[in-house]
C-alpha atoms as a PDB file:
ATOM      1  CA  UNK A   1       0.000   0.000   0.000  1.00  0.00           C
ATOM      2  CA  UNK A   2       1.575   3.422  -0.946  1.00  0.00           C
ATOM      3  CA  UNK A   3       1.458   5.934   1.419  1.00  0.00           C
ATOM      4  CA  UNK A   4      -0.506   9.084   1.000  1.00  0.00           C
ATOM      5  CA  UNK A   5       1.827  11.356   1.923  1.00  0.00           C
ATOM      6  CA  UNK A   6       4.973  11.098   0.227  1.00  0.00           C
ATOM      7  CA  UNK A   7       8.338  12.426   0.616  1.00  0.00           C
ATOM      8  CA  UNK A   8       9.859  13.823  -2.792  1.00  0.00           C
ATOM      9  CA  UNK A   9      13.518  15.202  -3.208  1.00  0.00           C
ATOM     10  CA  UNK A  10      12.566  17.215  -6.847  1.00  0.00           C
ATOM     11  CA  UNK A  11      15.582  18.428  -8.690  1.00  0.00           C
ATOM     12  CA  UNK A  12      15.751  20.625 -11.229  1.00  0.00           C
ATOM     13  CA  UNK A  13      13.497  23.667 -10.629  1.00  0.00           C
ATOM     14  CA  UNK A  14      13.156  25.541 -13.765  1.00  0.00           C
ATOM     15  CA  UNK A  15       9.850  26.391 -15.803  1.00  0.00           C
ATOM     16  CA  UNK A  16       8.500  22.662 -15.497  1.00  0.00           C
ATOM     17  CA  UNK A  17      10.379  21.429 -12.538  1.00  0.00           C
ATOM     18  CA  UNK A  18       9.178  24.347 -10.593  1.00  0.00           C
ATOM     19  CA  UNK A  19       5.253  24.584 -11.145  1.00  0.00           C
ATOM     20  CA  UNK A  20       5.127  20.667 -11.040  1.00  0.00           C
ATOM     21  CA  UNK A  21       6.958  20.610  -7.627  1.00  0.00           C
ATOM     22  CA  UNK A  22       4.709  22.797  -6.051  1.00  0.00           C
ATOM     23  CA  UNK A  23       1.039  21.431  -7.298  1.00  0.00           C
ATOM     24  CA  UNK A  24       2.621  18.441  -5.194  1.00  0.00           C
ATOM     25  CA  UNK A  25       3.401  20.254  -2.547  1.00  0.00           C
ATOM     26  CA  UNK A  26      -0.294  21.619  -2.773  1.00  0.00           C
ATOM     27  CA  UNK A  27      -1.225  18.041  -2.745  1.00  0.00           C
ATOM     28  CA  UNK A  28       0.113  17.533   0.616  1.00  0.00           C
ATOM     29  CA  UNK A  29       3.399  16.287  -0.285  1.00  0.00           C
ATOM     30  CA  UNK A  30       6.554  16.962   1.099  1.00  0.00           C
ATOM     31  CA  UNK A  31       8.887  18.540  -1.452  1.00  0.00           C
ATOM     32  CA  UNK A  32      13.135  18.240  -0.529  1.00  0.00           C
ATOM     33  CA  UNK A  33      13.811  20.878  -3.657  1.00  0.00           C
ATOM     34  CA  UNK A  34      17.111  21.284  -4.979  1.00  0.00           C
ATOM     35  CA  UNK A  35      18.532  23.701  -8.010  1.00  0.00           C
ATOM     36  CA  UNK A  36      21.663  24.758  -8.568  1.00  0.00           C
ATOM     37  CA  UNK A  37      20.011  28.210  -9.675  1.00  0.00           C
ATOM     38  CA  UNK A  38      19.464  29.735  -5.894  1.00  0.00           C
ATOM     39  CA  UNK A  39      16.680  31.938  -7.449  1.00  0.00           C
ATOM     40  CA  UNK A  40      14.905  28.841  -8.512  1.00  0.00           C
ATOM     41  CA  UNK A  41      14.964  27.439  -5.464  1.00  0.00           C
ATOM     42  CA  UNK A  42      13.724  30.547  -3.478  1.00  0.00           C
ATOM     43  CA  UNK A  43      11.131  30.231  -5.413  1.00  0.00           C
ATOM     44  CA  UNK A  44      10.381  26.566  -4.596  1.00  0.00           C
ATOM     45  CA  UNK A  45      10.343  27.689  -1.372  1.00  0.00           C
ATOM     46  CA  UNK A  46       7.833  29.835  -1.533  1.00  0.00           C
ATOM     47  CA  UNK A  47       5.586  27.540  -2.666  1.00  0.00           C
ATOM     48  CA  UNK A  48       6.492  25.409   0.139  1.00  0.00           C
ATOM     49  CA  UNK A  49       8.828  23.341  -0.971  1.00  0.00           C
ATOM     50  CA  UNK A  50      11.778  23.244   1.461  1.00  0.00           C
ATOM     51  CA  UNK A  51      15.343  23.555   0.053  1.00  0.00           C
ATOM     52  CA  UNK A  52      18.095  21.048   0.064  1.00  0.00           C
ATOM     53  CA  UNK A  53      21.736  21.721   0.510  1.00  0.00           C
ATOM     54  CA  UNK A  54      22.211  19.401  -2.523  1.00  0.00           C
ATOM     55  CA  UNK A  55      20.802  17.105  -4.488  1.00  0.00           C
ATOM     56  CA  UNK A  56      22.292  14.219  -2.730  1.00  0.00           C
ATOM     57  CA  UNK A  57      20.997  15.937   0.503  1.00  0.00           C
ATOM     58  CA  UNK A  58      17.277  15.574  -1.425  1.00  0.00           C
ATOM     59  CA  UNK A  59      17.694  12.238  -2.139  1.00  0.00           C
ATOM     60  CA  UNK A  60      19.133  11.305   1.106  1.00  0.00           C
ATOM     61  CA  UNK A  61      15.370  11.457   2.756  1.00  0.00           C
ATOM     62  CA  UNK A  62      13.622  11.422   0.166  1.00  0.00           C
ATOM     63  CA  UNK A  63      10.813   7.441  -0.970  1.00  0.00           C
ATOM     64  CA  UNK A  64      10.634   8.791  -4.274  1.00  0.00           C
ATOM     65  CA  UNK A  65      13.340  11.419  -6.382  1.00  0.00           C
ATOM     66  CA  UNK A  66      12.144  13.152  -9.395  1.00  0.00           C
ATOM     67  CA  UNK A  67      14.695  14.761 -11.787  1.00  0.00           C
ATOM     68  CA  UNK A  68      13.919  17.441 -14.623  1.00  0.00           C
ATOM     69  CA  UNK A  69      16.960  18.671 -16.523  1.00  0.00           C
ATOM     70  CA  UNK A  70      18.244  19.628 -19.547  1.00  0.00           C
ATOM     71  CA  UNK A  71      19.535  16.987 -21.166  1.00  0.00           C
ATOM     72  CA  UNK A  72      21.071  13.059 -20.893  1.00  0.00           C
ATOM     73  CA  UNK A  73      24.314  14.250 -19.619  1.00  0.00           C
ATOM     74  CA  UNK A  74      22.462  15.908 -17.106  1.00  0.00           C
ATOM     75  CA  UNK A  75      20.821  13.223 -15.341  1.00  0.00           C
ATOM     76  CA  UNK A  76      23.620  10.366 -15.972  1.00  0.00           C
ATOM     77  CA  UNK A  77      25.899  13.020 -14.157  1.00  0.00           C
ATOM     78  CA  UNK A  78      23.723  13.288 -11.261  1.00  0.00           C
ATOM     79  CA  UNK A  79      23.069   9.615 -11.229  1.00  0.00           C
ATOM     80  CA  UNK A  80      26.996   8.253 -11.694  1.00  0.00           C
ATOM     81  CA  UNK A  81      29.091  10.738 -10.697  1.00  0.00           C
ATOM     82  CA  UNK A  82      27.494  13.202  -8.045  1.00  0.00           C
ATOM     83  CA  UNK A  83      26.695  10.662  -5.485  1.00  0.00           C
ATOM     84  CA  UNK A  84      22.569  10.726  -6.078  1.00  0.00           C
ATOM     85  CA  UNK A  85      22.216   7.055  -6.315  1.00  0.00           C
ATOM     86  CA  UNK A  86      24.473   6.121  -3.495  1.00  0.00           C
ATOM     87  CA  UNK A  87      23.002   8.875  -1.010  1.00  0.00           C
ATOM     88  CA  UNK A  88      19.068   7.740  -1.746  1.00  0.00           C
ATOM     89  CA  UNK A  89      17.739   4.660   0.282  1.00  0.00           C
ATOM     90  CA  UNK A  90      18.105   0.995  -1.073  1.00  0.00           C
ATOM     91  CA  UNK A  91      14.738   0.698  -3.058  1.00  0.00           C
ATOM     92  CA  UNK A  92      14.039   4.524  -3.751  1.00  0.00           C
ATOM     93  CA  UNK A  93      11.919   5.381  -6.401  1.00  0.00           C
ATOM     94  CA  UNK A  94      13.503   7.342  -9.371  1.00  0.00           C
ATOM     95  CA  UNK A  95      11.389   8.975 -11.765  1.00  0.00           C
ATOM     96  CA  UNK A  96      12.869  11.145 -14.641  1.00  0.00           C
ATOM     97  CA  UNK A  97      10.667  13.217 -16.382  1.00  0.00           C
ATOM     98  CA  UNK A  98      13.320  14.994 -18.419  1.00  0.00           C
ATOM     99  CA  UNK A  99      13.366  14.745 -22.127  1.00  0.00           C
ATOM    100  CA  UNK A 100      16.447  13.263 -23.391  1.00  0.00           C
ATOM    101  CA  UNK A 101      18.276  10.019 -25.896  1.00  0.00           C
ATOM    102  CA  UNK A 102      16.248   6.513 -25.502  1.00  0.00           C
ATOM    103  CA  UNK A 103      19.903   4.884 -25.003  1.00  0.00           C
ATOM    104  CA  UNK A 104      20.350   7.548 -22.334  1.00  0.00           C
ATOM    105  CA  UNK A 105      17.058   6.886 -20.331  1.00  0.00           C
ATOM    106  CA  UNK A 106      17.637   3.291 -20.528  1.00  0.00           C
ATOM    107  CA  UNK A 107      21.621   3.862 -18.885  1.00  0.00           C
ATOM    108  CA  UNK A 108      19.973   5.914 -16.371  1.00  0.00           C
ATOM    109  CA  UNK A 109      18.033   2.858 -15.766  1.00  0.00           C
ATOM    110  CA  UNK A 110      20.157   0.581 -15.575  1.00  0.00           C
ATOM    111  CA  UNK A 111      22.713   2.570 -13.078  1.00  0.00           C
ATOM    112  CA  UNK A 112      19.478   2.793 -10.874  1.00  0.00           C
ATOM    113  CA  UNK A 113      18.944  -0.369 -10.755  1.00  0.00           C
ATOM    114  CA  UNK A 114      22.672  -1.578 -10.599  1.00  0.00           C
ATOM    115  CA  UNK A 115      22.717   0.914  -7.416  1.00  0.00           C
ATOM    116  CA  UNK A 116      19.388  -0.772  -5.631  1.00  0.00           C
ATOM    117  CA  UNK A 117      17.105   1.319  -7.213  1.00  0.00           C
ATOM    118  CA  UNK A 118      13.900   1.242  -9.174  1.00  0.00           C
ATOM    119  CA  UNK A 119      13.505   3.385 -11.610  1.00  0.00           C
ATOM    120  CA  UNK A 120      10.756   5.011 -14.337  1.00  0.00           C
ATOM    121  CA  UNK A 121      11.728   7.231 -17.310  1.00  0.00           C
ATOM    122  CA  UNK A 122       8.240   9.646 -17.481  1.00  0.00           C
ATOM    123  CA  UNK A 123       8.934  12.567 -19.755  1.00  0.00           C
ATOM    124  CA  UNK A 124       6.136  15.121 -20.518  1.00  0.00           C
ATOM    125  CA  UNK A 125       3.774  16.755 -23.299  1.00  0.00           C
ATOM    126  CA  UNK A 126       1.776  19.995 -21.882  1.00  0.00           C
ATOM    127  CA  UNK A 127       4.637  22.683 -21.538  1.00  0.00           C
ATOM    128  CA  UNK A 128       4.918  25.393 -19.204  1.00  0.00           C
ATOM    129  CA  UNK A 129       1.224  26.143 -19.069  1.00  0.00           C
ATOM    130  CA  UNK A 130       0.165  22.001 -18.112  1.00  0.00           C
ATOM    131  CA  UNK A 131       2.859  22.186 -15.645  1.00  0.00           C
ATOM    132  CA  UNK A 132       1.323  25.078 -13.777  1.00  0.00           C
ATOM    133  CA  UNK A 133      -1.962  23.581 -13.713  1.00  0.00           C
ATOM    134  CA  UNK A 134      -1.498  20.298 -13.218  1.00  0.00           C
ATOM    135  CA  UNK A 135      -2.901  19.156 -16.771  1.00  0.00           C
ATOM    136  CA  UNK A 136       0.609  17.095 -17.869  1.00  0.00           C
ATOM    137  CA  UNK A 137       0.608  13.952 -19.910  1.00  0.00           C
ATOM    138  CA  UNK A 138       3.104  11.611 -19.150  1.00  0.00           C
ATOM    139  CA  UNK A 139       4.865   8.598 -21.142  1.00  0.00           C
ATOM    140  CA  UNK A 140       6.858   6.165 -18.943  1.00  0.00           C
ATOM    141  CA  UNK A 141       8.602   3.234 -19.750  1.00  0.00           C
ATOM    142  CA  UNK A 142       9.881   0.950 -16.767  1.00  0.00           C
ATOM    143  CA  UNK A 143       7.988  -1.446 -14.873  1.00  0.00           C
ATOM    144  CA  UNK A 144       4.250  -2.049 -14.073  1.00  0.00           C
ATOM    145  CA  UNK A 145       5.160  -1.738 -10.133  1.00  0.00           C
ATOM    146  CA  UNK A 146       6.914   1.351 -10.268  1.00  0.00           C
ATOM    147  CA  UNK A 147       4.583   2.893 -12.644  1.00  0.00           C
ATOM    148  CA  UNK A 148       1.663   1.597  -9.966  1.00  0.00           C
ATOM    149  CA  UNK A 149       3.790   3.639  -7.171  1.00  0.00           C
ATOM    150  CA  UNK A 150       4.444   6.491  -9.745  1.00  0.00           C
ATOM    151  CA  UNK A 151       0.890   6.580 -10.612  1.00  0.00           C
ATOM    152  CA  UNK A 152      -0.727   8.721  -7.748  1.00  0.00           C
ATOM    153  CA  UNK A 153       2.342  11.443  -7.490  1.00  0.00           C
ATOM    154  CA  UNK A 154       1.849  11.559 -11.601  1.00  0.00           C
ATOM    155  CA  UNK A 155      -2.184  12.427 -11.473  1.00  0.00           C
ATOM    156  CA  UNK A 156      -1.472  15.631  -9.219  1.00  0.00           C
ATOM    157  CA  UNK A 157       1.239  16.808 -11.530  1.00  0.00           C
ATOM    158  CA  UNK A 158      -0.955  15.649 -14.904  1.00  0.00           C
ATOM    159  CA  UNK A 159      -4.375  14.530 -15.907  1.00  0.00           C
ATOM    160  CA  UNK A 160      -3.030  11.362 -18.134  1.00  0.00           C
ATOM    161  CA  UNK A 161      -0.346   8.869 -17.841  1.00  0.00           C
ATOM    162  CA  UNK A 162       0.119   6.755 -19.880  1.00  0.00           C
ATOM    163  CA  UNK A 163       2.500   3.072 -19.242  1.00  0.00           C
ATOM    164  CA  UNK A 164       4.679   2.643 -22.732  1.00  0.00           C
ATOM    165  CA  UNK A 165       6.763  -0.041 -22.016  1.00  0.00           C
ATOM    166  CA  UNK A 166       9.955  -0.799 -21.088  1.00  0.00           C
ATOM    167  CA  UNK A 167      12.525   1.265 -19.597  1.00  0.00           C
ATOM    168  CA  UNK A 168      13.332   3.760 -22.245  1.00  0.00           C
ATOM    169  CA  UNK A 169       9.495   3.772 -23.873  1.00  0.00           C
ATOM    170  CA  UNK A 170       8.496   6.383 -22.112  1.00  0.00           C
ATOM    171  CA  UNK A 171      11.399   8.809 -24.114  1.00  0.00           C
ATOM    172  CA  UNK A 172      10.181   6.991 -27.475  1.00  0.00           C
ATOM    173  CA  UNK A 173       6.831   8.529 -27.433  1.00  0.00           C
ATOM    174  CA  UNK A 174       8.119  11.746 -26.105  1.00  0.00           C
ATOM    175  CA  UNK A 175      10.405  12.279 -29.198  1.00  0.00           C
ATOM    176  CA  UNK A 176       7.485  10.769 -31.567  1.00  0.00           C
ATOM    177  CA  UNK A 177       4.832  13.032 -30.397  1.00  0.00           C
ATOM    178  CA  UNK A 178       6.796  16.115 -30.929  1.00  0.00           C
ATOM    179  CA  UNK A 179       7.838  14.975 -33.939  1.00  0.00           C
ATOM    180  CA  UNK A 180       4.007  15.243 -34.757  1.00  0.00           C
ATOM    181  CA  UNK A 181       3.784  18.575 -32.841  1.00  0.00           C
ATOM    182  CA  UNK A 182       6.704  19.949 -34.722  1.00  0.00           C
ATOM    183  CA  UNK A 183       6.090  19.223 -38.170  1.00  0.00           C
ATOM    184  CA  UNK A 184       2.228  20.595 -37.481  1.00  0.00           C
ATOM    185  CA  UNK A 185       2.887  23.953 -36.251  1.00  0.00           C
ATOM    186  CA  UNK A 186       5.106  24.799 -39.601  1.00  0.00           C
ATOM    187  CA  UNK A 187       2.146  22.736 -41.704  1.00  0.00           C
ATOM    188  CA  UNK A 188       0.136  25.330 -40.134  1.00  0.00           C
ATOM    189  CA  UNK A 189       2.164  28.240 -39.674  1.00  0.00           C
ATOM    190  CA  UNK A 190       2.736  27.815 -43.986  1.00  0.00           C
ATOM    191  CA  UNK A 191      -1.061  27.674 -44.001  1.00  0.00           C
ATOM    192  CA  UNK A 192      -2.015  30.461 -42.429  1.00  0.00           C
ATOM    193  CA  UNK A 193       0.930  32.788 -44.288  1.00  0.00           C
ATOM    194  CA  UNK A 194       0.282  31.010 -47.661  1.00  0.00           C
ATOM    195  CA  UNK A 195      -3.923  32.519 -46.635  1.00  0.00           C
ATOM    196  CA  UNK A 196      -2.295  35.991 -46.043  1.00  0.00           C
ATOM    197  CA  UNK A 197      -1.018  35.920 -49.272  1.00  0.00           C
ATOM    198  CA  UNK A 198      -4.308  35.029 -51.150  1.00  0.00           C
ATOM    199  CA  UNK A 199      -6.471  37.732 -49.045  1.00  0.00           C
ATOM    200  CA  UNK A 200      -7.854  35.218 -46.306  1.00  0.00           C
ATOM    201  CA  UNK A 201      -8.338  36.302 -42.609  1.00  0.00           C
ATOM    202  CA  UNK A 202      -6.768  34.598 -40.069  1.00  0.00           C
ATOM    203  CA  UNK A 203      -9.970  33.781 -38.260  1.00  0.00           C
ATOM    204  CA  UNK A 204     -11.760  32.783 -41.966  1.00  0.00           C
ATOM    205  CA  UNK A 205      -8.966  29.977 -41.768  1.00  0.00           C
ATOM    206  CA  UNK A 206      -9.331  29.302 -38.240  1.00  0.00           C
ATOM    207  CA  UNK A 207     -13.406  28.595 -38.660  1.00  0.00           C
ATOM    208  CA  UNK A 208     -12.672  26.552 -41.313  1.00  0.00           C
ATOM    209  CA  UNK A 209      -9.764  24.715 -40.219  1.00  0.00           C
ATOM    210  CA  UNK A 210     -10.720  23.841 -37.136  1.00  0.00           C
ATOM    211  CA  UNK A 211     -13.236  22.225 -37.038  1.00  0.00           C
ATOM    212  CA  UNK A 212     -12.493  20.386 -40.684  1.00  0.00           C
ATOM    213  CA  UNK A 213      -9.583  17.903 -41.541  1.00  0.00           C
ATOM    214  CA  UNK A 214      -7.159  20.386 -40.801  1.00  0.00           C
ATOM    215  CA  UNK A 215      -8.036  20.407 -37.233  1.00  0.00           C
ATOM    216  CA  UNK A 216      -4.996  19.953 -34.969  1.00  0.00           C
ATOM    217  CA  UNK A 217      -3.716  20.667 -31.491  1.00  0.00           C
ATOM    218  CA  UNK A 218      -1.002  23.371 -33.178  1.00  0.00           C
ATOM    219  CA  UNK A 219      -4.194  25.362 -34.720  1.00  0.00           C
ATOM    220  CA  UNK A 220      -6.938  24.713 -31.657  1.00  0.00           C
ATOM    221  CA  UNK A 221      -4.519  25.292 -28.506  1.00  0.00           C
ATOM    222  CA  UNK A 222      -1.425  26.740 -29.855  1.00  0.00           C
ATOM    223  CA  UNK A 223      -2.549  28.420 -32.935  1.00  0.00           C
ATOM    224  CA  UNK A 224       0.657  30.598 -34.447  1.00  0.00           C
ATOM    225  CA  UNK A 225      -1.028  33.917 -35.093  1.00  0.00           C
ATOM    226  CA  UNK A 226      -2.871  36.140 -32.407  1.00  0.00           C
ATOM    227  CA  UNK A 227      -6.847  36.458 -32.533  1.00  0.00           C
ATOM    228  CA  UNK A 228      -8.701  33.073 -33.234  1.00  0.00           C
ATOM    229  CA  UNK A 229      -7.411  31.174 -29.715  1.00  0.00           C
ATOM    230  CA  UNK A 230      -6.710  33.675 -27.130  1.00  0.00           C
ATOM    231  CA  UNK A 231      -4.609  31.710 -24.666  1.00  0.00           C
ATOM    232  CA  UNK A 232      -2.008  31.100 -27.312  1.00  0.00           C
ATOM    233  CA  UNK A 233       1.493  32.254 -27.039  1.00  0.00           C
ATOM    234  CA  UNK A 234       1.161  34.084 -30.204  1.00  0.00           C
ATOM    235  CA  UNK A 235      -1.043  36.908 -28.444  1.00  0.00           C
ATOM    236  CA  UNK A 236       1.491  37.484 -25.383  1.00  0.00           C
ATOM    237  CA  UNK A 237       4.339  38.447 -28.273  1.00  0.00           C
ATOM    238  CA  UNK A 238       4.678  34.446 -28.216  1.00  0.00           C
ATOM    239  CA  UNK A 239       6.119  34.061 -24.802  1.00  0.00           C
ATOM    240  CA  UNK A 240       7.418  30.783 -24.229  1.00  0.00           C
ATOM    241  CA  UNK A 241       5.008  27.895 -23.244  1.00  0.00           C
ATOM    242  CA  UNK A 242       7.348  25.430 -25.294  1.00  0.00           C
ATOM    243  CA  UNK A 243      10.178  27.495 -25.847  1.00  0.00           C
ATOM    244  CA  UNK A 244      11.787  27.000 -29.537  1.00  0.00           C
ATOM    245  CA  UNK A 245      14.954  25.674 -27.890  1.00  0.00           C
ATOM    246  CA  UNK A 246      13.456  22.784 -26.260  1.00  0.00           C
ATOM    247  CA  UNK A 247      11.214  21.739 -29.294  1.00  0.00           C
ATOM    248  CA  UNK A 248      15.020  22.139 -31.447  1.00  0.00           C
ATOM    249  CA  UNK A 249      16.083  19.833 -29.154  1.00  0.00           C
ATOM    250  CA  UNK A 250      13.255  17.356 -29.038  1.00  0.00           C
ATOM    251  CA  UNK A 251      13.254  17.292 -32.550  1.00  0.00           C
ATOM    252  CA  UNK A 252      16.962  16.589 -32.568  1.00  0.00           C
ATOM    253  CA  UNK A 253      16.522  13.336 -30.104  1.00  0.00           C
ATOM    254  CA  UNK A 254      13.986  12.327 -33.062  1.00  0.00           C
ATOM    255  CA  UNK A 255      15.926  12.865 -35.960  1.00  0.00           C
ATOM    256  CA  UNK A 256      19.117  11.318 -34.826  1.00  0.00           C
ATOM    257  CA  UNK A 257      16.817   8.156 -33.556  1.00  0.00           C
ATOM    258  CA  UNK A 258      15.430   7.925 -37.337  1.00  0.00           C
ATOM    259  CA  UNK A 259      18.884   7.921 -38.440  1.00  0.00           C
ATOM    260  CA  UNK A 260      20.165   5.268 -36.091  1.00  0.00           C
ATOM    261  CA  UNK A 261      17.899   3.240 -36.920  1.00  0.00           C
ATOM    262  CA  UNK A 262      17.121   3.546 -40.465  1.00  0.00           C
ATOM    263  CA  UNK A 263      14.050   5.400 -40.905  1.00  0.00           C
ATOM    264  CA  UNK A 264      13.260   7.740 -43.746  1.00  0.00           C
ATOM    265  CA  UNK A 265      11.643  10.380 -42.045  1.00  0.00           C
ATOM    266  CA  UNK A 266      11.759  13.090 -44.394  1.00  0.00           C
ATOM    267  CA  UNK A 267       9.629  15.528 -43.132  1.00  0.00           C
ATOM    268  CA  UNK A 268      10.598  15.050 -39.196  1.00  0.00           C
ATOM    269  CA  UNK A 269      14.082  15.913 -40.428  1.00  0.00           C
ATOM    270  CA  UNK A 270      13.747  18.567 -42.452  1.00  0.00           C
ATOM    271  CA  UNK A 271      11.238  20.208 -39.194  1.00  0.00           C
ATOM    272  CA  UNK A 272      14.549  19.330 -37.562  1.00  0.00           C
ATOM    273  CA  UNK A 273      16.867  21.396 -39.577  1.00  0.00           C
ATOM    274  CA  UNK A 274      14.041  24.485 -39.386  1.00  0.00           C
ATOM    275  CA  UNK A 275      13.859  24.971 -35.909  1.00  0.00           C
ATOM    276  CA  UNK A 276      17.312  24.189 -35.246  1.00  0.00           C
ATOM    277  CA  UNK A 277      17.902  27.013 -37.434  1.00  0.00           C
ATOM    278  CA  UNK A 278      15.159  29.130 -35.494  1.00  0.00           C
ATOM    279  CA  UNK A 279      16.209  28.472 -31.881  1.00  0.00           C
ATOM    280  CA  UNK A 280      20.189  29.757 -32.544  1.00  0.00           C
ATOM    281  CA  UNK A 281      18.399  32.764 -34.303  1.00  0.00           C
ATOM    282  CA  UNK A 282      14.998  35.210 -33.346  1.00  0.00           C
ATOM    283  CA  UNK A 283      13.378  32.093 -31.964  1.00  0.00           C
ATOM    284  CA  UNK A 284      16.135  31.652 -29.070  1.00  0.00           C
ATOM    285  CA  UNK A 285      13.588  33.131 -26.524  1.00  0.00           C
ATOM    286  CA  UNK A 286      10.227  32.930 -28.019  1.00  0.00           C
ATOM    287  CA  UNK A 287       7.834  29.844 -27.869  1.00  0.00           C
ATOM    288  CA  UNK A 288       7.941  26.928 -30.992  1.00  0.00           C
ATOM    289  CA  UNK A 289       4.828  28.613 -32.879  1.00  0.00           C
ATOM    290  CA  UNK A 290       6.770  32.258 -33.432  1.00  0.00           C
ATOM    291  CA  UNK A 291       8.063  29.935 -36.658  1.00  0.00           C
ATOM    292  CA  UNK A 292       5.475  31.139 -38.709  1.00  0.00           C
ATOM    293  CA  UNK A 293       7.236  34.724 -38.456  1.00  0.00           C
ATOM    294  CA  UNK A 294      10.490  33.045 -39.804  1.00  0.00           C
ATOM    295  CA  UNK A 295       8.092  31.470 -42.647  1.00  0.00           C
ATOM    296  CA  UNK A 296       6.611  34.987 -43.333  1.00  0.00           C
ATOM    297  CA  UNK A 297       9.749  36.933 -43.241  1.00  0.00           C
ATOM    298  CA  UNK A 298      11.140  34.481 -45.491  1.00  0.00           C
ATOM    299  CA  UNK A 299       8.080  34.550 -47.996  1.00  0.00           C
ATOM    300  CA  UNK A 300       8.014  37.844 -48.615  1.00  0.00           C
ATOM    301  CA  UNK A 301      11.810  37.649 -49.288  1.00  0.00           C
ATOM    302  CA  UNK A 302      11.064  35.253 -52.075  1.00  0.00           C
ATOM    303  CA  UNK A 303       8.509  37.100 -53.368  1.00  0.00           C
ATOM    304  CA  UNK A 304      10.307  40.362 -53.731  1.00  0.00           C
ATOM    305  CA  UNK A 305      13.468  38.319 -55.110  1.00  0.00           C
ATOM    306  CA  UNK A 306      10.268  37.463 -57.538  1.00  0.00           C
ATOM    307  CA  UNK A 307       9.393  40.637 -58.673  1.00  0.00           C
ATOM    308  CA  UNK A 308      12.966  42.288 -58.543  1.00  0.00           C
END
């Protein structure tokens, strides 16, 4: 029987790490927060989360330690070489919900469990705004018992979760989905430039679209120009809820996947290539749908090389 009242060392305290610690914290939860941005972790704090010295400290008294960083390195650092594994209890729960390389979730795994540990890879689709209320999905991959544990601490940070597989599954659909998500926002970031350019309002488009076969979550929730969904980034000067950067990089994880193992995925790649380009340039601090001003700058280039 898992007990209702857990006690979570949660490191990495950034835009996700941050809102999800403390809706667990509001779930009664106690939170052992660690960062090694100081500001971050004030801010944990404040929330109620109360701060570590160090992540080893967290995971020191902690039944179940949840990581969110930047990248593979990141967590196979804190996991080999910064003592997190051999400070937690024998039989502690680790659950990674950072996105990063299926080979690297499943060595992050496997050190886990080499060190006495059980472990669940549970990376997640909802960005900045699901991690503030508490509307996440997440994709593990690991085992049925530790997904059973995982499952309650999961439903106050998201409203789905869903079991993929095996350790490493859970980063698979992760890199898949945003795949999808990436190569639909330009699909419809083209669209709605390519109606500019024939005399069609954005919110003509967004009638029709919408609620016909060109009816995706890039158009109804995140829709790339301001006016038809007013919660998207685009009308807040497309302020990060997925920042371009991370969506670069999740498209990155995909693309080098399809190479390794053989898959033509032309379209995923070339997204790839398009917001890697995007991210280094104007995009570096705007969210993943700001694209379509990269797409319209770039069309009207084209079309007054045309006319020149």
């Amino acid at each position: 029987m898992v007990n209702s009242r857990r006690t979570i060392g949660f490191i990495g305290l950034g835009h996700m790490g941050g809102p999800m610690a403390a809706n667990l914290v509001k779930a009664g939860h106690r939170v052992l927060g660690y960062d090694l941005m100081p500001e971050l972790l004030t801010t944990a704090v404040g929330t109620g989360a109360e701060a570590a010295g160090s992540s080893a400290d967290a995971a020191a008294a902690a039944d179940v330690v949840i990581t969110m960083l930047p990248a593979g390195r990141h967590v196979l650092g804190l996991y080999r070489e910064e003592g997190l594994l051999s400070a937690a209890r024998p039989g502690t729960l680790f659950i990674d919900c950072s996105t990063i390389d299926v080979a690297d979730a499943r060595s992050a795994h496997d050190a886990a469990v080499t060190a006495g540990m059980r472990a669940l890879d549970a990376p997640v689709s909802g960005g900045v705004v699901g991690a503030e209320a508490g509307t996440l999905t997440f994709m593990a991959g690991g085992g049925d018992a530790e997904f059973t544990e995982a499952g309650p601490l999961l439903a106050v940070m998201g409203k789905k979760a869903v079991h993929c597989g095996g350790p490493g599954a859970g980063q698979a659909a992760k890199i898949c989905n945003n795949m999808i998500l990436g190569v639909s926002m330009i699909a419809v970031s083209e669209a709605f430039v390519l109606g500019e350019s024939l005399g069609l309002s954005h919110q003509a488009l967004f009638d029709v679209a919408s609620t016909a076969s060109g009816q995706c979550w890039s158009l109804t929730v995140n829709c790339p120009v301001p006016g038809p969904v007013p919660g998207s980034p685009a009308n807040r000067d497309y302020r990060p809820g997925f920042a371009a950067p991370l969506m670069a990089k999740d498209l990155g994880l995909a693309a080098a996947a399809a190479k390794a193992g053989g898959v033509h995925t032309e379209l995923g790649l070339r997204a790839a290539e398009l917001y890697a380009a995007y991210a280094e340039g104007s995009g570096a601090d705007q969210d993943f749908s700001g694209i379509v001003g990269t797409i319209r700058n770039q069309s009207h280039t084209a079309r007054d090389g045309d006319s020149a």
